[in-house]
C-alpha atoms as a PDB file:
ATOM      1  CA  UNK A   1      63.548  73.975 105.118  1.00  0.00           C
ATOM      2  CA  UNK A   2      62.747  75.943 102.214  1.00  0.00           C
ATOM      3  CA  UNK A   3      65.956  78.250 100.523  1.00  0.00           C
ATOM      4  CA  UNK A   4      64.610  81.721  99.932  1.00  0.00           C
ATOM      5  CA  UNK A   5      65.433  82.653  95.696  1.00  0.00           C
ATOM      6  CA  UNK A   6      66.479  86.269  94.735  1.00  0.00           C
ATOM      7  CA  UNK A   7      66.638  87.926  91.698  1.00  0.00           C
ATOM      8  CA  UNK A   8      70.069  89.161  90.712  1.00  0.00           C
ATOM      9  CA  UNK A   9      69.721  90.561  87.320  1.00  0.00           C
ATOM     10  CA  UNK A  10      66.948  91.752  85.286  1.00  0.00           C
ATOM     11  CA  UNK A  11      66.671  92.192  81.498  1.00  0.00           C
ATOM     12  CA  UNK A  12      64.714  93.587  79.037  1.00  0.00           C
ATOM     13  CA  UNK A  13      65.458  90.187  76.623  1.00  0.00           C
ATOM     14  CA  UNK A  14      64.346  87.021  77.641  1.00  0.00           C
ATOM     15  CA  UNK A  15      66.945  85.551  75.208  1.00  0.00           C
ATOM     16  CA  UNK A  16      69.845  87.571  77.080  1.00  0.00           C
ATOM     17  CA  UNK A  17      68.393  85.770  80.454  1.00  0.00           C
ATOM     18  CA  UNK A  18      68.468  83.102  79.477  1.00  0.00           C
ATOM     19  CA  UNK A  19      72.048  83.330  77.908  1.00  0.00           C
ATOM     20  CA  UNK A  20      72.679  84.133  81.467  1.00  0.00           C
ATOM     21  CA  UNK A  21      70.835  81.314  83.124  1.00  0.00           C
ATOM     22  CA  UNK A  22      72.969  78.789  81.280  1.00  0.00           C
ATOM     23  CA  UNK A  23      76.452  80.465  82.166  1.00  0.00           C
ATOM     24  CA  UNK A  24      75.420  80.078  85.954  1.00  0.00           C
ATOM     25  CA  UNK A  25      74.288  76.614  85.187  1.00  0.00           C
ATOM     26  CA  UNK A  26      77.679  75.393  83.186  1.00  0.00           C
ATOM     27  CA  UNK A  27      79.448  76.547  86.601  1.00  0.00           C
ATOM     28  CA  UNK A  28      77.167  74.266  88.639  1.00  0.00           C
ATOM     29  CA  UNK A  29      74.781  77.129  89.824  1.00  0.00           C
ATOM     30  CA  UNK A  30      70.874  76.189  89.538  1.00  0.00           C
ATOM     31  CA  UNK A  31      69.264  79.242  88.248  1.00  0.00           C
ATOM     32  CA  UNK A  32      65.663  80.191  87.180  1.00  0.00           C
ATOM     33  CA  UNK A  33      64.720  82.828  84.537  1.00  0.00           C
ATOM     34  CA  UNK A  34      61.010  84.373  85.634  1.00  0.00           C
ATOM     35  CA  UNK A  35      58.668  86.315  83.706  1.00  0.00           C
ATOM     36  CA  UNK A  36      60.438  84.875  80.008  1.00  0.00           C
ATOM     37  CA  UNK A  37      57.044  84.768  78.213  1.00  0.00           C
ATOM     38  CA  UNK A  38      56.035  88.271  79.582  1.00  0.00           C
ATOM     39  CA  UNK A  39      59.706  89.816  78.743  1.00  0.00           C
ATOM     40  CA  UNK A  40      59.331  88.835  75.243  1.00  0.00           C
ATOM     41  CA  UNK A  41      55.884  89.682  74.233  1.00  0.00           C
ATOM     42  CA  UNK A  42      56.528  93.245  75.685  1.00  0.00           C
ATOM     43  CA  UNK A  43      59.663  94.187  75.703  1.00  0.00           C
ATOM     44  CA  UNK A  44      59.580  96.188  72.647  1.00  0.00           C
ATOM     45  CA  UNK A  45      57.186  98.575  75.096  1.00  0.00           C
ATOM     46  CA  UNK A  46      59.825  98.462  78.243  1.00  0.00           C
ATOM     47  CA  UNK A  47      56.928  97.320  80.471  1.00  0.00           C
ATOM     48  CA  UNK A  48      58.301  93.736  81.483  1.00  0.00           C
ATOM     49  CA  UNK A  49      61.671  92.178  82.461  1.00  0.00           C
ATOM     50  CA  UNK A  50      62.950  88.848  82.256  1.00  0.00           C
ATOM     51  CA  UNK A  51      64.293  87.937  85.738  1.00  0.00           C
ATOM     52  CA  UNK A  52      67.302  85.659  86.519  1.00  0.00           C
ATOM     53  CA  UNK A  53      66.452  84.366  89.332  1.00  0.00           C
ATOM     54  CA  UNK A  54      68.706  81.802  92.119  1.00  0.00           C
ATOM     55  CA  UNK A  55      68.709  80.719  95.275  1.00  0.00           C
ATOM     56  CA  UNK A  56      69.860  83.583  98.212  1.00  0.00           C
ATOM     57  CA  UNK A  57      73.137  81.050  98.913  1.00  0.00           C
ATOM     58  CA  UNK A  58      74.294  81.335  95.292  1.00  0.00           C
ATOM     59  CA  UNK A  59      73.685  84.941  95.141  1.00  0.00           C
ATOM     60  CA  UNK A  60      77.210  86.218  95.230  1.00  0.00           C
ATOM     61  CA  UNK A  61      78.786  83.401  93.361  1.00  0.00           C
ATOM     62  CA  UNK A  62      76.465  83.804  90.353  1.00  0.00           C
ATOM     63  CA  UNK A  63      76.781  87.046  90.698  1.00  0.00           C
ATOM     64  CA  UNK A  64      80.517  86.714  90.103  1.00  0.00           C
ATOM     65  CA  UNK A  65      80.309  84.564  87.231  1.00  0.00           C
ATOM     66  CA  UNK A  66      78.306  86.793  85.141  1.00  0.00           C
ATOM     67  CA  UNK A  67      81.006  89.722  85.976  1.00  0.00           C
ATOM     68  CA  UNK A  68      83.781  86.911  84.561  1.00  0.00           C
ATOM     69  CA  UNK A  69      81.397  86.140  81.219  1.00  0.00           C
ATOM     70  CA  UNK A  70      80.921  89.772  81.009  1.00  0.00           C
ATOM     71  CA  UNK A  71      84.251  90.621  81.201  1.00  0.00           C
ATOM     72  CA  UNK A  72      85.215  87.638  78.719  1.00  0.00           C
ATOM     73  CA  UNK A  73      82.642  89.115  76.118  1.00  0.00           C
ATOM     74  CA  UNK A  74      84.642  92.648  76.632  1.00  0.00           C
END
């Protein structure tokens, strides 16, 4: 059976994706960033976004630890 993967976040910096990616992935949360290369060579035009990207099962856990980081960074 193949898991369906969502995108939960997406940001104009590939850097600030992947920050993200590896704060899901230190709490044991496999996570994907999507469109990185795109993100980065436009994003000073606001045409692409890097997309954080994990699988539909993790959604609302991952989506809680980047509210805790974000709070943390507050």
């Amino acid at each position: 059976m193949t898991e369906k993967i969502v995108t939960i976040v997406k940001y104009d910096s590939y850097i600030d994706a992947d920050i993200a990616k590896q704060h899901l992935e230190s709490a044991g949360i496999k996570a994907m960033v999507s469109g990185s290369n795109t993100a980065n060579v436009y994003s000073i035009c606001g045409i692409a976004k890097a997309e954080l990207l994990v699988f539909e099962k993790d959604k609302a856990a991952a989506l809680e630890v980047l509210k805790d980081q974000e709070q943390k960074e507050d």
